[in-house]
C-alpha atoms as a PDB file:
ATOM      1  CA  UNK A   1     -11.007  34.116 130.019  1.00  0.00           C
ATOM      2  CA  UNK A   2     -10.747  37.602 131.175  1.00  0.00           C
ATOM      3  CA  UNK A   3      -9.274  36.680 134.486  1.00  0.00           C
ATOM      4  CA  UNK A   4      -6.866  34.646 133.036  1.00  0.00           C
ATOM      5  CA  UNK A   5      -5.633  37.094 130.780  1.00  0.00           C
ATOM      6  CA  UNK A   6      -5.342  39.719 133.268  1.00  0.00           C
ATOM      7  CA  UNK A   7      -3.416  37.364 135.843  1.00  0.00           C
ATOM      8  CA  UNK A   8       0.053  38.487 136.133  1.00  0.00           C
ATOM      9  CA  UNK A   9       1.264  35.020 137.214  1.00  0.00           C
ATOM     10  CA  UNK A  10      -0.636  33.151 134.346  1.00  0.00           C
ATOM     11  CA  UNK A  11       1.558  31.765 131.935  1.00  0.00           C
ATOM     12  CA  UNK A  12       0.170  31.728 128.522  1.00  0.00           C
ATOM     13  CA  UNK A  13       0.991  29.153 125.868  1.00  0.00           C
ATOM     14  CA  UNK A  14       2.535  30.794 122.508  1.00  0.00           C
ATOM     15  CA  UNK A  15       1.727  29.997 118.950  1.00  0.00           C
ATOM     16  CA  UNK A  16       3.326  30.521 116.321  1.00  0.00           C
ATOM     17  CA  UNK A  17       3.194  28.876 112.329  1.00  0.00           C
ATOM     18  CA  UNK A  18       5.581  26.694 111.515  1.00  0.00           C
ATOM     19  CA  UNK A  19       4.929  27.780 107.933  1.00  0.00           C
ATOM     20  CA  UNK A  20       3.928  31.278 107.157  1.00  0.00           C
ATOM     21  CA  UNK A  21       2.381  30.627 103.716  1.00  0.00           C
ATOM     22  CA  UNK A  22      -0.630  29.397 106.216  1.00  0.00           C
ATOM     23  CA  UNK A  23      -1.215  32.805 107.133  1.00  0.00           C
ATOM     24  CA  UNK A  24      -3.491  34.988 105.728  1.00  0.00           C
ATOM     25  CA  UNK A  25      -2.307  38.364 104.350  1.00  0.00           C
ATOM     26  CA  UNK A  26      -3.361  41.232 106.487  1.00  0.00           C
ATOM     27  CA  UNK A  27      -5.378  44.240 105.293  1.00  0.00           C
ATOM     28  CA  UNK A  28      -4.404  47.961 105.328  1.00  0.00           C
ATOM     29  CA  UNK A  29      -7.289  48.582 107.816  1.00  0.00           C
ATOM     30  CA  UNK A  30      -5.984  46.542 110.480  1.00  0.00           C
ATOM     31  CA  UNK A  31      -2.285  47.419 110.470  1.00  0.00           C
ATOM     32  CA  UNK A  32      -0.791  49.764 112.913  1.00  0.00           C
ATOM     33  CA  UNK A  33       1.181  52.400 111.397  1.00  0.00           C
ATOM     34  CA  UNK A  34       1.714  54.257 114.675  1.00  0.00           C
ATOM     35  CA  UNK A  35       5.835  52.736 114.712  1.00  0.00           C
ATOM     36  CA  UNK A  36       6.062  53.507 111.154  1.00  0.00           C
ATOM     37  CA  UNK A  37       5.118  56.911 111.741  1.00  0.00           C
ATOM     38  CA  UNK A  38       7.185  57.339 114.299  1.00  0.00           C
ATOM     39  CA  UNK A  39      10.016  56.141 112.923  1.00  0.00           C
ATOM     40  CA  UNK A  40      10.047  58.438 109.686  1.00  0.00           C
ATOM     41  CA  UNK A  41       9.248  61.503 112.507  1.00  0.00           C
ATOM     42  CA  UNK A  42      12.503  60.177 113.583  1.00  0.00           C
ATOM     43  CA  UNK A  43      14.394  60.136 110.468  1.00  0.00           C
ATOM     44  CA  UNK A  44      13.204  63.966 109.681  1.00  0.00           C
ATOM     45  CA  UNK A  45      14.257  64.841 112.597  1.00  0.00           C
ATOM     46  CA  UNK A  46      17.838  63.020 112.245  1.00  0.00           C
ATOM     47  CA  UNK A  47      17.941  64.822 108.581  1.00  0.00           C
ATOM     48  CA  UNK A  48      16.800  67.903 109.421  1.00  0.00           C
ATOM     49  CA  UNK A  49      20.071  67.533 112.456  1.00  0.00           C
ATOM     50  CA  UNK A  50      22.729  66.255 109.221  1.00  0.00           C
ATOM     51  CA  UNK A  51      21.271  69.371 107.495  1.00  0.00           C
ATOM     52  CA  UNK A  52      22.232  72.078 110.262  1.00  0.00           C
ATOM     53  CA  UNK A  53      25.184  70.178 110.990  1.00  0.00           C
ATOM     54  CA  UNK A  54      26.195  71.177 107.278  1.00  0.00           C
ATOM     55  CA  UNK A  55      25.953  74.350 107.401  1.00  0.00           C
ATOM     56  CA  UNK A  56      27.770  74.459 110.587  1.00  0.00           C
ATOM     57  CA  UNK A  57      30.843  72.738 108.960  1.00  0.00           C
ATOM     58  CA  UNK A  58      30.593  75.189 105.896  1.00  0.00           C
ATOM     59  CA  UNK A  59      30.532  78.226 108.013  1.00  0.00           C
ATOM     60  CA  UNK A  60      33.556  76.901 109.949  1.00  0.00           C
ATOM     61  CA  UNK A  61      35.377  76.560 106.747  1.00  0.00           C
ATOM     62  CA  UNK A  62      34.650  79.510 105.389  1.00  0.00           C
ATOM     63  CA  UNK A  63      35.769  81.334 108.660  1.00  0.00           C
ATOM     64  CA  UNK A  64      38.733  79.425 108.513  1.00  0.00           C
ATOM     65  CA  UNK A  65      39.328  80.786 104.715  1.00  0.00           C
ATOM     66  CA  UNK A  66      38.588  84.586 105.727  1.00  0.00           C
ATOM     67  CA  UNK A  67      41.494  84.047 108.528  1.00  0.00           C
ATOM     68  CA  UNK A  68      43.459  82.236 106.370  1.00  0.00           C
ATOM     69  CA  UNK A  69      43.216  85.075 104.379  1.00  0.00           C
ATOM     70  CA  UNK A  70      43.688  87.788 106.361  1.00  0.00           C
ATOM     71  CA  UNK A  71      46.851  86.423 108.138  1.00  0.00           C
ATOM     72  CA  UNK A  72      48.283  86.006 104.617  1.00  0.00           C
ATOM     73  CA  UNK A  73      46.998  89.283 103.549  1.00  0.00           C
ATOM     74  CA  UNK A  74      48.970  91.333 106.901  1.00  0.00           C
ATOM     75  CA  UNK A  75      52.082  89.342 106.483  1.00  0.00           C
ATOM     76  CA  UNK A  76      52.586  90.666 102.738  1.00  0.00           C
END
């Protein structure tokens, strides 16, 4: 069985239910939340980007006011 499995050429049959009410539910202890972690580590990380991003665009503005400002403060 091992040898088959480990033949690159061997073509394995697939299986799959043609009704999933069949299947039996699947317990916390044998689920693999490595992706899920991932994933969220992702999102953070995407937030955490949105969040400096932010404050990028609200310093811009606000530099934008003070020479907005001081143009209209020189020309009076």
């Amino acid at each position: 069985m091992v040898k088959l499995c480990l033949d690159p050429t061997m073509q394995l049959l697939d299986f799959y239910s043609m009704n999933m009410s069949h299947i039996p539910a699947v317990g916390v202890q044998h689920v693999d939340v490595s992706a899920l972690l991932q994933e969220v580590t992702a999102l953070h990380a995407e937030v955490r980007s949105l969040t400096d991003v932010r404050s990028e665009i609200a310093a811009v503005v606000n530099y934008q006011q003070l020479s907005a400002d001081r143009v209209t403060s020189v020309g009076v």
